[in-house]
C-alpha atoms as a PDB file:
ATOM      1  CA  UNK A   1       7.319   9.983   8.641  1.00  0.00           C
ATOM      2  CA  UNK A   2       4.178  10.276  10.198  1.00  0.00           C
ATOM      3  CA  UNK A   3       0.994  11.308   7.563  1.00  0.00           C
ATOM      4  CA  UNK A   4       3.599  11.155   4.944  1.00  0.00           C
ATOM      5  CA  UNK A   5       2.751   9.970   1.606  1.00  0.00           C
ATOM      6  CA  UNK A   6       3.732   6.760   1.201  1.00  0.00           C
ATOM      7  CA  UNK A   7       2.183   5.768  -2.656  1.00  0.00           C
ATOM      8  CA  UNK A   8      -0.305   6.616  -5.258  1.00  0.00           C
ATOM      9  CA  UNK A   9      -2.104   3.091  -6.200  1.00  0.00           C
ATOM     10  CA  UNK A  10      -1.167   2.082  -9.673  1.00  0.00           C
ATOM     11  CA  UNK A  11      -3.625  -1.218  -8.962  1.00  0.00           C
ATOM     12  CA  UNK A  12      -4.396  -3.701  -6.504  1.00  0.00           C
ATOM     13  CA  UNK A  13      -5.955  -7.110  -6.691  1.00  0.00           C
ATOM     14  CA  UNK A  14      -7.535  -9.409  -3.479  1.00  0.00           C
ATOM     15  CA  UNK A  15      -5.195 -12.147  -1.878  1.00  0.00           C
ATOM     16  CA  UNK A  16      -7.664 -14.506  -1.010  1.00  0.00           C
ATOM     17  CA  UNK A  17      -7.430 -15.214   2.734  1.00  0.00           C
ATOM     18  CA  UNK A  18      -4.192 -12.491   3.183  1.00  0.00           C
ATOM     19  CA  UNK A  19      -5.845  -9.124   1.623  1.00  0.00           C
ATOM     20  CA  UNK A  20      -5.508  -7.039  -1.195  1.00  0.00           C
ATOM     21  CA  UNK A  21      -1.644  -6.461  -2.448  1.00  0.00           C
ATOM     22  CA  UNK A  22      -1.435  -2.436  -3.817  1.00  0.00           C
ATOM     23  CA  UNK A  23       1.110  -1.431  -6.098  1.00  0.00           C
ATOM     24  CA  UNK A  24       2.254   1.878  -6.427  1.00  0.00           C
ATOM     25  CA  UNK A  25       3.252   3.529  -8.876  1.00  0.00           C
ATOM     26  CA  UNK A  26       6.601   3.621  -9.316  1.00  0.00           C
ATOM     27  CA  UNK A  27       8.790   4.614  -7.714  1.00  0.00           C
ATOM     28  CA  UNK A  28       7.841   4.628  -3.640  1.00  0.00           C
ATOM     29  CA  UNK A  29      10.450   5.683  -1.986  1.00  0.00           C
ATOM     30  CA  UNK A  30       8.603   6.391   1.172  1.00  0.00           C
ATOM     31  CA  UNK A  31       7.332   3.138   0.971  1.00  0.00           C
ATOM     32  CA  UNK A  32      11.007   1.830   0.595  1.00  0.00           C
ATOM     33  CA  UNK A  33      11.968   3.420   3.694  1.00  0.00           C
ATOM     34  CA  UNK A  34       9.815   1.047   6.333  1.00  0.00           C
ATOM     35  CA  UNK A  35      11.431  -2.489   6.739  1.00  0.00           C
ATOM     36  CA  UNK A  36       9.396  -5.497   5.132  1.00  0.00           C
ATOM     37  CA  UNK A  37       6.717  -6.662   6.355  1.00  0.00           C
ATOM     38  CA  UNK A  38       6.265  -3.210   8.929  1.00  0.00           C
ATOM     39  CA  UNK A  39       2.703  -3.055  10.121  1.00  0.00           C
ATOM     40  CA  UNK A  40       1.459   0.492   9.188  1.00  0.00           C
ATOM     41  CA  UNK A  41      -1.941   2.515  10.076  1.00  0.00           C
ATOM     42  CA  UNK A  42      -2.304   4.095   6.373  1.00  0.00           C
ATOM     43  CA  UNK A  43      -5.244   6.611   5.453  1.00  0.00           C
ATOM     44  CA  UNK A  44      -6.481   5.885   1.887  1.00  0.00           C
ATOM     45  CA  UNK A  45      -7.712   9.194  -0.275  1.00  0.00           C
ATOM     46  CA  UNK A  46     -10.000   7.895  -3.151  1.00  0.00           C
ATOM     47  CA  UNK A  47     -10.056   9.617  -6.165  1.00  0.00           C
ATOM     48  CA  UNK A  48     -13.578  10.498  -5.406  1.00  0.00           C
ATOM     49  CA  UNK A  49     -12.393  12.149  -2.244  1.00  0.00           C
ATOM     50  CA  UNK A  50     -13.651   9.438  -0.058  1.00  0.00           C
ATOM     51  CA  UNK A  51     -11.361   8.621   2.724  1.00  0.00           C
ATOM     52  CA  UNK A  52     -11.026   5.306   5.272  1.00  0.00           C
ATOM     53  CA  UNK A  53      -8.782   4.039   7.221  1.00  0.00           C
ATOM     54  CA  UNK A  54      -6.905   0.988   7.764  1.00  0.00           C
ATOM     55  CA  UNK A  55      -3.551  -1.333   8.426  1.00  0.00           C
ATOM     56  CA  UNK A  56      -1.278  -2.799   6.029  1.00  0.00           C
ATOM     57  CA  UNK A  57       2.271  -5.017   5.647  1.00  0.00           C
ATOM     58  CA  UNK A  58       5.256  -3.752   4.051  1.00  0.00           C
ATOM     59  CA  UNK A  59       5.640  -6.376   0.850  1.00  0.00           C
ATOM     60  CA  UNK A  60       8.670  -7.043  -1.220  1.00  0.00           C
ATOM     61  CA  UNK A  61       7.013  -7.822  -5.238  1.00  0.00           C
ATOM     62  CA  UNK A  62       9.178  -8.513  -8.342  1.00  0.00           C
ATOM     63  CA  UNK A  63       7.160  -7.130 -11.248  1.00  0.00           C
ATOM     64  CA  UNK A  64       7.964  -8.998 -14.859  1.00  0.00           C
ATOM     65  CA  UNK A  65       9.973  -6.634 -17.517  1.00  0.00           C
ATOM     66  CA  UNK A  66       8.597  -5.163 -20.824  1.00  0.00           C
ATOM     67  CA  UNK A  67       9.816  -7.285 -23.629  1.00  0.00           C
ATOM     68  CA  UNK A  68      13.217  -7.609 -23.414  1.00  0.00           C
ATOM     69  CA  UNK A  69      13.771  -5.520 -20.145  1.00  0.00           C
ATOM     70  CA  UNK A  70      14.700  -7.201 -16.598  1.00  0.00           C
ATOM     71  CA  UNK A  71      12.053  -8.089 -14.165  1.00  0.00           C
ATOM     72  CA  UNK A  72      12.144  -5.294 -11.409  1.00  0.00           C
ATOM     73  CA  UNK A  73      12.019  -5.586  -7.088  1.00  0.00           C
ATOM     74  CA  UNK A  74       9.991  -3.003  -5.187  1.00  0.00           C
ATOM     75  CA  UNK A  75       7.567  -2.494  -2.418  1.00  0.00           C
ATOM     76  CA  UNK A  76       4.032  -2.783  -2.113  1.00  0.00           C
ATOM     77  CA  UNK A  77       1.322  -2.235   0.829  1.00  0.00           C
ATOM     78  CA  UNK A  78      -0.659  -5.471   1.647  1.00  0.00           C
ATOM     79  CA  UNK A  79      -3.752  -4.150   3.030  1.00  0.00           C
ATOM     80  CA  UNK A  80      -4.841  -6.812   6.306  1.00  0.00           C
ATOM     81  CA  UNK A  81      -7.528  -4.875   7.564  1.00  0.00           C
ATOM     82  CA  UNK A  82     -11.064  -6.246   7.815  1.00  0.00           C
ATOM     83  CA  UNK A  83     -13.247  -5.271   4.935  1.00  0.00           C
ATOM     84  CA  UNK A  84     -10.251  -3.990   2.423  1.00  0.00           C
ATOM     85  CA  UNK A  85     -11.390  -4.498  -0.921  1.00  0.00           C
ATOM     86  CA  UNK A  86      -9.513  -3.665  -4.454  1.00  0.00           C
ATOM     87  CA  UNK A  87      -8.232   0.064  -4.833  1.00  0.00           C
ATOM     88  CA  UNK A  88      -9.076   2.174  -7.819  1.00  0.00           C
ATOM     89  CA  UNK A  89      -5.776   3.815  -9.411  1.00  0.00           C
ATOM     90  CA  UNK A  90      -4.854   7.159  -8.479  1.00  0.00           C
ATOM     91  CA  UNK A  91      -5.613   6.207  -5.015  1.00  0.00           C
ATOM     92  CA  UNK A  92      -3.093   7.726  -2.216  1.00  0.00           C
ATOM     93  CA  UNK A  93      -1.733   6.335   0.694  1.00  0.00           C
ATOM     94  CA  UNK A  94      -0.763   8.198   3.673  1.00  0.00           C
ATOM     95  CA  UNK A  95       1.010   6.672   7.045  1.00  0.00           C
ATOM     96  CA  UNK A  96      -0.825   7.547   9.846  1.00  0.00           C
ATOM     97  CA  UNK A  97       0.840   7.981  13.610  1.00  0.00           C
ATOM     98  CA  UNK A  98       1.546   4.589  15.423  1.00  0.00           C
ATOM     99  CA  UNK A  99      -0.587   5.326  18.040  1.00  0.00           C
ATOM    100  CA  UNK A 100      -3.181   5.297  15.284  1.00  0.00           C
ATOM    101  CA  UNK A 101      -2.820   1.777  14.861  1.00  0.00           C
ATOM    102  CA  UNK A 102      -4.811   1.226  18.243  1.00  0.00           C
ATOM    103  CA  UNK A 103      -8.030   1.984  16.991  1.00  0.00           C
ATOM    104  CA  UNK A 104      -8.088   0.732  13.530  1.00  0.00           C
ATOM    105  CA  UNK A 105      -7.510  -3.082  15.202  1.00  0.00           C
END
């Protein structure tokens, strides 16, 4: 699954003293193959075309319902490395190789 899409951000908001949490858009079924809380190297493709690097957690998030409708369980990336800040939408995530981990730490 290596450099395999993992998510397009939907939006993302700052854990203070954890990271930021990014949703995808639904669904993420890449995402929903690593086990929770996996520690990935992602690369992150801006919409601009701007790309970084970095290391999040596999998350487990219930999302609320529209009116009426059930509350729904997926995945989400929780960014952990230093300096992530808040992802625009439209965003995409890509898993890097594990070695790639090394030298993002």
């Amino acid at each position: 699954m290596q450099n395999q899409l993992l998510m397009q951000v939907e939006t993302s908001f700052p854990l203070t003293g954890l990271g930021v949490l990014v949703l995808p858009v639904p669904p993420a079924p890449a995402l929903a193959a690593y086990g929770l809380h996996t520690t990935l190297p992602v690369r992150l493709v801006l919409p601009s075309g701007e790309e970084a690097t970095g290391l999040g957690s596999v998350e487990e998030v219930t999302r609320p319902g529209a009116a009426g409708a059930p509350a729904s369980t997926g995945r989400a990336l929780l960014l952990t490395h230093e300096g992530a800040g808040p992802l625009p939408a439209g965003t995409l995530l890509y898993c890097l190789p594990p070695d790639a981990g090394e030298e993002l730490t």
